[in-house]
PDB file of N, CA and C in Angstrom:
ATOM      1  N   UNK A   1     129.168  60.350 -31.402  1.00  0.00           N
ATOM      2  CA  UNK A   1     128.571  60.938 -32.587  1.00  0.00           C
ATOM      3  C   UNK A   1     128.331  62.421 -32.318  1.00  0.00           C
ATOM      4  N   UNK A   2     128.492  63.338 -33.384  1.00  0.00           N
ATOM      5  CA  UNK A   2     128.589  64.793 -32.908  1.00  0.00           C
ATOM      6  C   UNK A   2     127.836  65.114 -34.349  1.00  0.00           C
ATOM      7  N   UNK A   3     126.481  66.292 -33.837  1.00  0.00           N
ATOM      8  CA  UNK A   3     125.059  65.966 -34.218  1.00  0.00           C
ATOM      9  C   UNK A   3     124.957  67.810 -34.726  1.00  0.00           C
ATOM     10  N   UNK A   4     125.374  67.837 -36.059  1.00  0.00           N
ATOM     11  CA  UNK A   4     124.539  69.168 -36.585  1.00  0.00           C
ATOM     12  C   UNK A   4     123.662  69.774 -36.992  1.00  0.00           C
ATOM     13  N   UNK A   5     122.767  70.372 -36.319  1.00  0.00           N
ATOM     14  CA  UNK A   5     121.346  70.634 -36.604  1.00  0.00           C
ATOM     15  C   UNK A   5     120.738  72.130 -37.675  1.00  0.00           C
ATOM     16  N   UNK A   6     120.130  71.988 -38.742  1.00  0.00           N
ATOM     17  CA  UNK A   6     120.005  73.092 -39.162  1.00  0.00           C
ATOM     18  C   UNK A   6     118.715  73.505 -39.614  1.00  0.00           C
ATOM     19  N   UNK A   7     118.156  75.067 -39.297  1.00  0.00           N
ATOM     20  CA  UNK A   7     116.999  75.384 -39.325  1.00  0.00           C
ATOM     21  C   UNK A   7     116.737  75.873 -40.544  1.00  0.00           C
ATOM     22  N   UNK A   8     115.803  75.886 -41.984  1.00  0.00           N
ATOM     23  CA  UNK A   8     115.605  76.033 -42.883  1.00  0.00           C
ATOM     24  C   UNK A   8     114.615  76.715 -42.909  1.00  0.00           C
ATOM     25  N   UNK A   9     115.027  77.980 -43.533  1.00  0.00           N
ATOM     26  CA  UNK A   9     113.615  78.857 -43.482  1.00  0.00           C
ATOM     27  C   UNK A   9     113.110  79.313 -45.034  1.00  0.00           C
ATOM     28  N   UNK A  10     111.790  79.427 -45.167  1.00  0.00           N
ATOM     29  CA  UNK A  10     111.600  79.639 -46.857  1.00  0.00           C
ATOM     30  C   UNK A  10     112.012  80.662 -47.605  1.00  0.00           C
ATOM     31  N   UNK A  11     112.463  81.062 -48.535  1.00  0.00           N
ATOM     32  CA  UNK A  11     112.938  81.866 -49.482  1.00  0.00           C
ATOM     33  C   UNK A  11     111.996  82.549 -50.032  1.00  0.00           C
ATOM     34  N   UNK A  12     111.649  83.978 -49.681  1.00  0.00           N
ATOM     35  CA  UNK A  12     110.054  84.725 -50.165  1.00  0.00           C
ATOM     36  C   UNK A  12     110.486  84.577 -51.903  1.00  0.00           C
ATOM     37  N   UNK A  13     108.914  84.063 -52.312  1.00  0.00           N
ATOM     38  CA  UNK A  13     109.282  84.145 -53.481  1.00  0.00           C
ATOM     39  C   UNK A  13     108.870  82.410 -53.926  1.00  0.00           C
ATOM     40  N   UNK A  14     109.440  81.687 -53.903  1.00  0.00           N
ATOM     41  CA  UNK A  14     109.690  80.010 -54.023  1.00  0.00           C
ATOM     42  C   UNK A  14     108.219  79.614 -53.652  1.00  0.00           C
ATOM     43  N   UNK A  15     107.815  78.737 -54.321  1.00  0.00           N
ATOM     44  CA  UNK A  15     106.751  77.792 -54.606  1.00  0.00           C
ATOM     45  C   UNK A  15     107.078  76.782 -53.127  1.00  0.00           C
ATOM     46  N   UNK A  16     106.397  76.663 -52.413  1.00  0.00           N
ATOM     47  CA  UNK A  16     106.949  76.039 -50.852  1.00  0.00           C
ATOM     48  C   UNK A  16     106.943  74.168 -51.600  1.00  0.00           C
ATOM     49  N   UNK A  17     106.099  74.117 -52.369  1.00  0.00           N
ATOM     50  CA  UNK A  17     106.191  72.190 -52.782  1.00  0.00           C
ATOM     51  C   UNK A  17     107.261  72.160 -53.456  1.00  0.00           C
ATOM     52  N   UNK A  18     108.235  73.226 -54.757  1.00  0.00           N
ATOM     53  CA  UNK A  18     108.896  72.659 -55.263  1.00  0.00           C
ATOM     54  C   UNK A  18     110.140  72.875 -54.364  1.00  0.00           C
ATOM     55  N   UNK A  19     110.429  73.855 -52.967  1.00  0.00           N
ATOM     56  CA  UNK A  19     111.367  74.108 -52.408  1.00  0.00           C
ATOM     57  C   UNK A  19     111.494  72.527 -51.684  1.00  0.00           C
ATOM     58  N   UNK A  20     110.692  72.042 -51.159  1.00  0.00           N
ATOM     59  CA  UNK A  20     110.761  70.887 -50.659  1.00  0.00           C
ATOM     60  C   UNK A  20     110.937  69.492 -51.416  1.00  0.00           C
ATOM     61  N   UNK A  21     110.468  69.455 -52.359  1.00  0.00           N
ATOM     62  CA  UNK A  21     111.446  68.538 -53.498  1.00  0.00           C
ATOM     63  C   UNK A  21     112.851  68.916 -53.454  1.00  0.00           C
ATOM     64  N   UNK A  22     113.470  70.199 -54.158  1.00  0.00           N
ATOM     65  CA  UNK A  22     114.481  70.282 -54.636  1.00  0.00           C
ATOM     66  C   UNK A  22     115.318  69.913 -53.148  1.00  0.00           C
ATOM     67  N   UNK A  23     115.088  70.566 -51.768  1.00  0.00           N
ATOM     68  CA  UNK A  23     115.666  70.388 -50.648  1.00  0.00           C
ATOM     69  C   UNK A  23     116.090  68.635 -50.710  1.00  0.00           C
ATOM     70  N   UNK A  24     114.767  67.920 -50.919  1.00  0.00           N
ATOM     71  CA  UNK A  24     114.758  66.491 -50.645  1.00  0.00           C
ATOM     72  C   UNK A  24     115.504  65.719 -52.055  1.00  0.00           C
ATOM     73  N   UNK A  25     115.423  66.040 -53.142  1.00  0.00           N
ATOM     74  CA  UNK A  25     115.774  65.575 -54.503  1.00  0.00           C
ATOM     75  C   UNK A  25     117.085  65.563 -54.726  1.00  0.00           C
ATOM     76  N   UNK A  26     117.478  67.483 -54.407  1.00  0.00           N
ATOM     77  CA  UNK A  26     118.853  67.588 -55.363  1.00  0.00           C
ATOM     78  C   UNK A  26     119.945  68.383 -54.191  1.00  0.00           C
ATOM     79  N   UNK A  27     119.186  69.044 -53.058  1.00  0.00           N
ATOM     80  CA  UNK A  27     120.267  69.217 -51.817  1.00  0.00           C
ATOM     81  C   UNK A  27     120.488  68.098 -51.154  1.00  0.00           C
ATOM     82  N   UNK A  28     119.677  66.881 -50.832  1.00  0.00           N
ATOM     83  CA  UNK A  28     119.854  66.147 -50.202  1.00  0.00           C
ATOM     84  C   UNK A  28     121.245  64.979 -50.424  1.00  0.00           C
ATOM     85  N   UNK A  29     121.180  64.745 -51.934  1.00  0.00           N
ATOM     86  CA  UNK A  29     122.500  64.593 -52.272  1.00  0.00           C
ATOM     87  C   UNK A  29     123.697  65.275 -52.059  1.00  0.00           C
ATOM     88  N   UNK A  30     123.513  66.213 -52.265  1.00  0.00           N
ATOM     89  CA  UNK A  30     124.673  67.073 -52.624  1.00  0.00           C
ATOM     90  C   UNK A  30     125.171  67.560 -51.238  1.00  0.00           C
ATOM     91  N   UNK A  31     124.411  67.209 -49.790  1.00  0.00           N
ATOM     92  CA  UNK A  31     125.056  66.949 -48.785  1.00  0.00           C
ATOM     93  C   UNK A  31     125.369  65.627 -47.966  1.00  0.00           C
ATOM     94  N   UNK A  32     124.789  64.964 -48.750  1.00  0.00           N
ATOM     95  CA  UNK A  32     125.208  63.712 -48.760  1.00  0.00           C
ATOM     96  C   UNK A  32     126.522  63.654 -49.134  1.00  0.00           C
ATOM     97  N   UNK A  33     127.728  63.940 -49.653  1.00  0.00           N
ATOM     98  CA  UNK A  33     128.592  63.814 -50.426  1.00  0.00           C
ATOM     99  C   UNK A  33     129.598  64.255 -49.441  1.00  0.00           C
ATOM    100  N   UNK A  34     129.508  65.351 -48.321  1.00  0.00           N
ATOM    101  CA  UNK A  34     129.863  66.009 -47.502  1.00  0.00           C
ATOM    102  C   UNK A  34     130.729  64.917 -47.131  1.00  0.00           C
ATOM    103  N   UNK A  35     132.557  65.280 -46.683  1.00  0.00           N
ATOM    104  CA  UNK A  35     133.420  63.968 -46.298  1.00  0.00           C
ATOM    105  C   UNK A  35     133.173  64.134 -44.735  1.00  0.00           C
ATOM    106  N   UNK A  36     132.940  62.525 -44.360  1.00  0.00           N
ATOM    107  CA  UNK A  36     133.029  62.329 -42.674  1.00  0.00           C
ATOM    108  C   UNK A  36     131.014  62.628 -42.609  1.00  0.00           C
ATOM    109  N   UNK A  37     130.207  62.652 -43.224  1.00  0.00           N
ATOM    110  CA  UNK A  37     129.066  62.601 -43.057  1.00  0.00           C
ATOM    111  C   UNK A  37     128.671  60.925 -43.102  1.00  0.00           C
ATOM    112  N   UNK A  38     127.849  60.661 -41.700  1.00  0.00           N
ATOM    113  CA  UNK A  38     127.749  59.477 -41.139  1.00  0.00           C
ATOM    114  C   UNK A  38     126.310  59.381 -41.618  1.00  0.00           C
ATOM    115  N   UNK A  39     125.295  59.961 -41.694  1.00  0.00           N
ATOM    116  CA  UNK A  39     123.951  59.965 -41.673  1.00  0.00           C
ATOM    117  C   UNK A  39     123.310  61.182 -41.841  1.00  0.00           C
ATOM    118  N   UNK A  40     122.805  61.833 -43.006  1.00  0.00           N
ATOM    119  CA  UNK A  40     122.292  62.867 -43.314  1.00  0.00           C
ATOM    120  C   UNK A  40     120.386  62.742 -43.219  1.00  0.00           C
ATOM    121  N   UNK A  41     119.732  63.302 -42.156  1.00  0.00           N
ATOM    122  CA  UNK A  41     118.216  63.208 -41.946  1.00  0.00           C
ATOM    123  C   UNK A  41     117.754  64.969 -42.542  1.00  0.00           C
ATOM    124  N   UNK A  42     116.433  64.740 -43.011  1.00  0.00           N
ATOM    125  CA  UNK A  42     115.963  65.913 -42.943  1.00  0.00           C
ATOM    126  C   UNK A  42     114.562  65.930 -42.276  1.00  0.00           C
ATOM    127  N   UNK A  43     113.926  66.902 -41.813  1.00  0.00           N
ATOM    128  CA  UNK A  43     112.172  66.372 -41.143  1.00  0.00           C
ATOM    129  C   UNK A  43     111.549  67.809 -41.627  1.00  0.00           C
ATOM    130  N   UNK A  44     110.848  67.653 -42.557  1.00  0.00           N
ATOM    131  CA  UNK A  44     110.274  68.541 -43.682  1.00  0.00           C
ATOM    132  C   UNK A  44     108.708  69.110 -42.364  1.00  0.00           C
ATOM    133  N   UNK A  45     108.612  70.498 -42.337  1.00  0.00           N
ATOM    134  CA  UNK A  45     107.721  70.966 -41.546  1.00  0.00           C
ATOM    135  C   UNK A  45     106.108  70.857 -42.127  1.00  0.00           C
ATOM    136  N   UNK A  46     105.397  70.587 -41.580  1.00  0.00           N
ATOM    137  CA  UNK A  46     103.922  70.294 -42.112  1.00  0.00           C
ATOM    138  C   UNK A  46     103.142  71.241 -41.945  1.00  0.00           C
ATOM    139  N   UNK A  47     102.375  71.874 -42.618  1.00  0.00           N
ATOM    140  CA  UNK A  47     101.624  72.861 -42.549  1.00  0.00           C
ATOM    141  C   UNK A  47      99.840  72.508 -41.241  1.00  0.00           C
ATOM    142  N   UNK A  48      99.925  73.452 -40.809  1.00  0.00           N
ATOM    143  CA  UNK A  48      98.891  73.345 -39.762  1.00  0.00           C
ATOM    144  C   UNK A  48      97.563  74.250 -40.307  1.00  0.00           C
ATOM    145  N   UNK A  49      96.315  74.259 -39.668  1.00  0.00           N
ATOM    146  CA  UNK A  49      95.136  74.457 -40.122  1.00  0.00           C
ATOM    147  C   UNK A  49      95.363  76.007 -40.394  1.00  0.00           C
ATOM    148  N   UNK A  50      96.168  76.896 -39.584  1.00  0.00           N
ATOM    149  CA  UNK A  50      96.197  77.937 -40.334  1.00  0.00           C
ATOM    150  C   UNK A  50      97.171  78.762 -41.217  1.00  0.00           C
ATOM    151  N   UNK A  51      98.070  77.586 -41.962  1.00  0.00           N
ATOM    152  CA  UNK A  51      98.801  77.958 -42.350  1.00  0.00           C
ATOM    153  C   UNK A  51     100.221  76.990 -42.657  1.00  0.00           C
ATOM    154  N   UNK A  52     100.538  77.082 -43.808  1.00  0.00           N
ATOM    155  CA  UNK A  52     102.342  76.471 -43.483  1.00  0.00           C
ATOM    156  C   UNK A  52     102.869  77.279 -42.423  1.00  0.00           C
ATOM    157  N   UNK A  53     103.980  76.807 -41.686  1.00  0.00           N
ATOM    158  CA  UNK A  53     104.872  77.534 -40.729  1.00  0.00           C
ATOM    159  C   UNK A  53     105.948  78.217 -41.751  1.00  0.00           C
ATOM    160  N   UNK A  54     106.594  79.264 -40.823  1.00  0.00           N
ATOM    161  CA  UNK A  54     107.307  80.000 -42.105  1.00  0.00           C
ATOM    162  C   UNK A  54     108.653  79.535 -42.737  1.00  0.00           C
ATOM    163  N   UNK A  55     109.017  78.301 -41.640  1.00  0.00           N
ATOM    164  CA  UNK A  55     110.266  77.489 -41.909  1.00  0.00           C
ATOM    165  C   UNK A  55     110.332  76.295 -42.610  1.00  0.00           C
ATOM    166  N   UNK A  56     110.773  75.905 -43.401  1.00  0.00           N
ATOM    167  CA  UNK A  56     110.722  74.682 -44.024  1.00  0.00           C
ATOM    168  C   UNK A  56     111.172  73.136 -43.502  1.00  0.00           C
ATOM    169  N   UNK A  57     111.482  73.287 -42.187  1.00  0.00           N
ATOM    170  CA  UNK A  57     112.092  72.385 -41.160  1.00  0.00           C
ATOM    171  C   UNK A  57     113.463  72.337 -41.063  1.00  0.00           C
ATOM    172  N   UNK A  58     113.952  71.418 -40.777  1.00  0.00           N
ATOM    173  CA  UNK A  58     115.472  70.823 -39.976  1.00  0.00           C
ATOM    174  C   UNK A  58     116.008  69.812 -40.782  1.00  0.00           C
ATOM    175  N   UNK A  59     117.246  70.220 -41.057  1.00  0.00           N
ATOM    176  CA  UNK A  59     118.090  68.969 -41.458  1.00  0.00           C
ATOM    177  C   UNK A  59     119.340  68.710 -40.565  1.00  0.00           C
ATOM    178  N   UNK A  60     120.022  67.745 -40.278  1.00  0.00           N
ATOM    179  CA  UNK A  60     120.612  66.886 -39.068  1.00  0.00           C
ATOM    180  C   UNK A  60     121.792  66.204 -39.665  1.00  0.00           C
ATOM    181  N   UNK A  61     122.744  66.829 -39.523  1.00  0.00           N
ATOM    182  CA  UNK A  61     123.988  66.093 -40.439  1.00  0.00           C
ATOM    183  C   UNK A  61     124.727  65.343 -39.213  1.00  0.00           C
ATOM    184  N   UNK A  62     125.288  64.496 -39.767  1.00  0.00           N
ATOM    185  CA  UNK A  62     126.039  63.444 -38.314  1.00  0.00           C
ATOM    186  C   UNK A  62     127.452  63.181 -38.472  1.00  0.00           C
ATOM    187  N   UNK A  63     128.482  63.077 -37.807  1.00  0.00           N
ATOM    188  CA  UNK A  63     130.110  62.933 -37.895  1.00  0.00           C
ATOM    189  C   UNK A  63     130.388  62.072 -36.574  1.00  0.00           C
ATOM    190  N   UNK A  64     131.632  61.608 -36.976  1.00  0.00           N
ATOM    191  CA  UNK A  64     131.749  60.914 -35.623  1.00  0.00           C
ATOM    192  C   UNK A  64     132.469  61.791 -34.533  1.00  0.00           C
ATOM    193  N   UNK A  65     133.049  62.707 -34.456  1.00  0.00           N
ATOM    194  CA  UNK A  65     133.058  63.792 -33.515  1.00  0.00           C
ATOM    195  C   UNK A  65     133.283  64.967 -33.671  1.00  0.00           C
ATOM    196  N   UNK A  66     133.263  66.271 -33.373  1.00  0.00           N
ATOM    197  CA  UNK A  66     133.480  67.732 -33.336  1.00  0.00           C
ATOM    198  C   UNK A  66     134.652  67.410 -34.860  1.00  0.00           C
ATOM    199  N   UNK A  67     135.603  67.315 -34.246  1.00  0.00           N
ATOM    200  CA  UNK A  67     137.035  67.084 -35.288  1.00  0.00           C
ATOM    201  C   UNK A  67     136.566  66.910 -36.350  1.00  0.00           C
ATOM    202  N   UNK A  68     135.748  65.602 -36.778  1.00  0.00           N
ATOM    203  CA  UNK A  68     135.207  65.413 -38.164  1.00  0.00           C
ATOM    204  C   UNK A  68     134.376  66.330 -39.195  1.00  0.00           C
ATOM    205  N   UNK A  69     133.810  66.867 -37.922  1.00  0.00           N
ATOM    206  CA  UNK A  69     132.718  68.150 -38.468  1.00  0.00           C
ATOM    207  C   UNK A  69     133.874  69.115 -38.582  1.00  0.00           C
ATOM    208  N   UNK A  70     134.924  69.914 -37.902  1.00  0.00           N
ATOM    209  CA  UNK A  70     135.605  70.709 -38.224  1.00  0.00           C
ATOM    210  C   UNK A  70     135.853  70.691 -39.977  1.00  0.00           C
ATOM    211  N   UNK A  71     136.689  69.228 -39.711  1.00  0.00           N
ATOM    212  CA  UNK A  71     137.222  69.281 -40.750  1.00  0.00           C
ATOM    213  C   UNK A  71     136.485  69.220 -42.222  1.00  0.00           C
ATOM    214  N   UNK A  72     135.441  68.729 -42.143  1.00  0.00           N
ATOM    215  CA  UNK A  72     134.203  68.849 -42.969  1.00  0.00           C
ATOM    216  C   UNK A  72     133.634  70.266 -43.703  1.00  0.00           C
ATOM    217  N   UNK A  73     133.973  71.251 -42.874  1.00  0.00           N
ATOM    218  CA  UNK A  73     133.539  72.295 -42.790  1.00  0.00           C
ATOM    219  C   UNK A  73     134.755  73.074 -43.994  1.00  0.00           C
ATOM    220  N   UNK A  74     135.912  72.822 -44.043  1.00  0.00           N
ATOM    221  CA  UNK A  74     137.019  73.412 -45.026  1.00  0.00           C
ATOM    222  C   UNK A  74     136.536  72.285 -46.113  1.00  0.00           C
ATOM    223  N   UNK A  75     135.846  71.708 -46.496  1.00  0.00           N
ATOM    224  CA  UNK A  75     136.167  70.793 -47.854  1.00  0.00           C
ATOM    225  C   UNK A  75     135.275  71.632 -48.923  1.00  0.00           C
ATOM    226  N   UNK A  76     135.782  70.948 -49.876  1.00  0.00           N
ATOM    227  CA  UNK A  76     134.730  71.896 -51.204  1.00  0.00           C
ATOM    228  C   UNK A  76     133.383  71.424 -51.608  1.00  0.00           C
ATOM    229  N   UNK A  77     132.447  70.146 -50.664  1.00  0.00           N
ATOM    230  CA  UNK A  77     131.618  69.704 -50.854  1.00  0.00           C
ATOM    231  C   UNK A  77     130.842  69.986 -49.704  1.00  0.00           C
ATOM    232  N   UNK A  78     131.390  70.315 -48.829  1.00  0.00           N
ATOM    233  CA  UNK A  78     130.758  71.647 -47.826  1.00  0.00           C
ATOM    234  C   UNK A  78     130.049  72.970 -48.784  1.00  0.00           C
ATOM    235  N   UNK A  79     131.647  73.655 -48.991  1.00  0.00           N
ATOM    236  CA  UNK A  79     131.093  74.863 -49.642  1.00  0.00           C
ATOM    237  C   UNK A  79     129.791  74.747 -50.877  1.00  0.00           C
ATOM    238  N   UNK A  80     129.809  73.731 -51.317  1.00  0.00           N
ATOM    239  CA  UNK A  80     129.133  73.562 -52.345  1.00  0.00           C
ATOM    240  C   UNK A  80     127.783  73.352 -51.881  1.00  0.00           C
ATOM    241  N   UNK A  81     127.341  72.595 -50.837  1.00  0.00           N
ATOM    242  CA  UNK A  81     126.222  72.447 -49.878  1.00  0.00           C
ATOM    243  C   UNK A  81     125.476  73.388 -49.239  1.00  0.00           C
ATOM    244  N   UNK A  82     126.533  74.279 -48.543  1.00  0.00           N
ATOM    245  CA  UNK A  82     126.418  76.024 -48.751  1.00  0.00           C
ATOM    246  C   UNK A  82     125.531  76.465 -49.521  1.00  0.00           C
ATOM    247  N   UNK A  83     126.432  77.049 -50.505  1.00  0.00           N
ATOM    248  CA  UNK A  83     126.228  77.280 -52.134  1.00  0.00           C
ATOM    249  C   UNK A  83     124.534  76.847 -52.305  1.00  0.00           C
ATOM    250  N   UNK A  84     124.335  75.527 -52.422  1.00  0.00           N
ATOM    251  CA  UNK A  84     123.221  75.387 -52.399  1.00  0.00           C
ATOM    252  C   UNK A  84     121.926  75.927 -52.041  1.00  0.00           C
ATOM    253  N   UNK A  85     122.224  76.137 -50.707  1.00  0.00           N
ATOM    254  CA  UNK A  85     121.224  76.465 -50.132  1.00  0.00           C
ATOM    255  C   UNK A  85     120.458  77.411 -50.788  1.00  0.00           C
ATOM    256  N   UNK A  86     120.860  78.261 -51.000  1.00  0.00           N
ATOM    257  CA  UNK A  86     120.494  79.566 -51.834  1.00  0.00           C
ATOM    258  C   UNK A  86     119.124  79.317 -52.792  1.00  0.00           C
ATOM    259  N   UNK A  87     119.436  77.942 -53.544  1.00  0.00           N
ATOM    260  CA  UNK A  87     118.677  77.834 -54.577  1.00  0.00           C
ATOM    261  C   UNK A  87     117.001  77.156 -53.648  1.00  0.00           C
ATOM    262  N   UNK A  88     116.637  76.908 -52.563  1.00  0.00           N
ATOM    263  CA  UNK A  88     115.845  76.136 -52.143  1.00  0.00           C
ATOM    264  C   UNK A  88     115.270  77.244 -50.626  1.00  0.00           C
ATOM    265  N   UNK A  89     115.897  77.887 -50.318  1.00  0.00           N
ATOM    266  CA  UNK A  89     115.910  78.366 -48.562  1.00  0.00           C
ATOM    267  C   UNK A  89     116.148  79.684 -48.747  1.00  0.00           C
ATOM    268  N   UNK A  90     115.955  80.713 -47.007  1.00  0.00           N
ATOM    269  CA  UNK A  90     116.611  81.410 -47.162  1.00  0.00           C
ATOM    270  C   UNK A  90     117.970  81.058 -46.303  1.00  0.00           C
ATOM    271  N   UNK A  91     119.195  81.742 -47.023  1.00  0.00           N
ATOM    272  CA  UNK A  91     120.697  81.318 -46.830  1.00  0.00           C
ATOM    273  C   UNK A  91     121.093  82.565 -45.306  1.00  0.00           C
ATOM    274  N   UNK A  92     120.264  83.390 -45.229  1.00  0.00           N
ATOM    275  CA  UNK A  92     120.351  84.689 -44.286  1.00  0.00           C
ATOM    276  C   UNK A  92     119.780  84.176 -43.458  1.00  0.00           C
ATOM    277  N   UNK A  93     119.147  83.085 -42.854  1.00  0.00           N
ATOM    278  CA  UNK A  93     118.092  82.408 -42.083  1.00  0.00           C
ATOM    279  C   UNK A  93     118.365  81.235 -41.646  1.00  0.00           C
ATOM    280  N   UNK A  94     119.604  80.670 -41.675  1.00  0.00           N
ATOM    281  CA  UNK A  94     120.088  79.198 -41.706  1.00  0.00           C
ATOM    282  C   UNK A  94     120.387  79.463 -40.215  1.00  0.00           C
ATOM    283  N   UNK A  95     120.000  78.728 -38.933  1.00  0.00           N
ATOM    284  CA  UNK A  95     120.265  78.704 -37.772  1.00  0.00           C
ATOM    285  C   UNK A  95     120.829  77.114 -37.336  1.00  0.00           C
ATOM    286  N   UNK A  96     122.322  77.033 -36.979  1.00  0.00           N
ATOM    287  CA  UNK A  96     122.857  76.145 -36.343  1.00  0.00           C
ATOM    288  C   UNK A  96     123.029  75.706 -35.104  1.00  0.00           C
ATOM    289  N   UNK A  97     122.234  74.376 -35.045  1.00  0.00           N
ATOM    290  CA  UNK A  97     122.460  73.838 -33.077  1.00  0.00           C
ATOM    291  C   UNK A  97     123.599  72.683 -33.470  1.00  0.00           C
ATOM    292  N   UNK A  98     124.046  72.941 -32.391  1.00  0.00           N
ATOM    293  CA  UNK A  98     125.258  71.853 -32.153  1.00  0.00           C
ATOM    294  C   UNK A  98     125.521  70.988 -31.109  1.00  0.00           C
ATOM    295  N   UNK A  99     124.734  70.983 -30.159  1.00  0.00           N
ATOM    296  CA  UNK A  99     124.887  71.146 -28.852  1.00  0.00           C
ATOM    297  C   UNK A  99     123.642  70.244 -27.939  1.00  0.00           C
ATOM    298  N   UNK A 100     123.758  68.426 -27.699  1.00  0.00           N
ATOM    299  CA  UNK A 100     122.753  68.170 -27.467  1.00  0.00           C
ATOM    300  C   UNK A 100     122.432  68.037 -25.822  1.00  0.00           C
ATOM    301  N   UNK A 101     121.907  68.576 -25.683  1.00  0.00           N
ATOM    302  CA  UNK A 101     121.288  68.175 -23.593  1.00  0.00           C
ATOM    303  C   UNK A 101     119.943  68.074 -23.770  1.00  0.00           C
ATOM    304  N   UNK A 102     120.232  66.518 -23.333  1.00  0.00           N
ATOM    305  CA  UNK A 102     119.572  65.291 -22.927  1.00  0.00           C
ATOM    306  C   UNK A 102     118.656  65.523 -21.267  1.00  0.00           C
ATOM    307  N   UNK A 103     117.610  65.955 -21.825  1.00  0.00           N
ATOM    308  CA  UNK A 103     116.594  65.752 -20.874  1.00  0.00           C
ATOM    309  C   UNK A 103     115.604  64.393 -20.211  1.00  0.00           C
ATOM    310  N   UNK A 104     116.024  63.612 -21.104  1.00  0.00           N
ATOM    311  CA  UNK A 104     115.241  62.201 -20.779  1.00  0.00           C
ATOM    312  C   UNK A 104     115.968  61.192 -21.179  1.00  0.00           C
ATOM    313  N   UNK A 105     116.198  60.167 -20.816  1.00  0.00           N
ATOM    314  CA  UNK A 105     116.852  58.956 -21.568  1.00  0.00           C
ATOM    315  C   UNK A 105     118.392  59.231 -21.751  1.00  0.00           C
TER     316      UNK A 105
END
């Protein structure tokens, strides 16, 4: 399984509750749809006593290897997932891990 990780940061401007609906409501589909996507997670960041954090958390797209994700990456339900982002995040702020080392287990 080959594991894409992405960092979501808020969009100055955006209401932080409805960014997190629309992320969970109407992006969450719409990368769902993504071809060769095995399991799409998101883990929405929780605000602490002094404050929301300035990122909106991580979403975790899954393929069954590198190849799948390549090829995932040219389709038009990619770009469109993209595309998305814009409306919920900032799109200048999107940080990708790819890369898992396993410290325990």
């Amino acid at each position: 399984m080959f594991t894409v990780t992405f960092v979501l940061h808020e969009k100055p401007g955006t209401d932080r509750t409805e960014a997190l609906r629309y992320w969970r409501e109407t992006h969450g589909p719409i990368a769902g749809e993504v071809p060769g996507v095995r399991r799409y997670v998101q883990q929405h960041a929780v605000g602490a006593p002094e404050g929301d954090p300035p990122f909106l958390g991580v979403a975790s797209m899954y393929f069954d290897d590198q190849d799948a994700f390549a090829a995932a990456t040219q389709s038009a339900e990619f770009a469109a997932a993209v595309a998305d982002v814009d409306n919920f995040a900032d799109p200048a702020l999107v940080t990708a891990f790819t890369e898992d080392v396993v410290v325990v287990g």
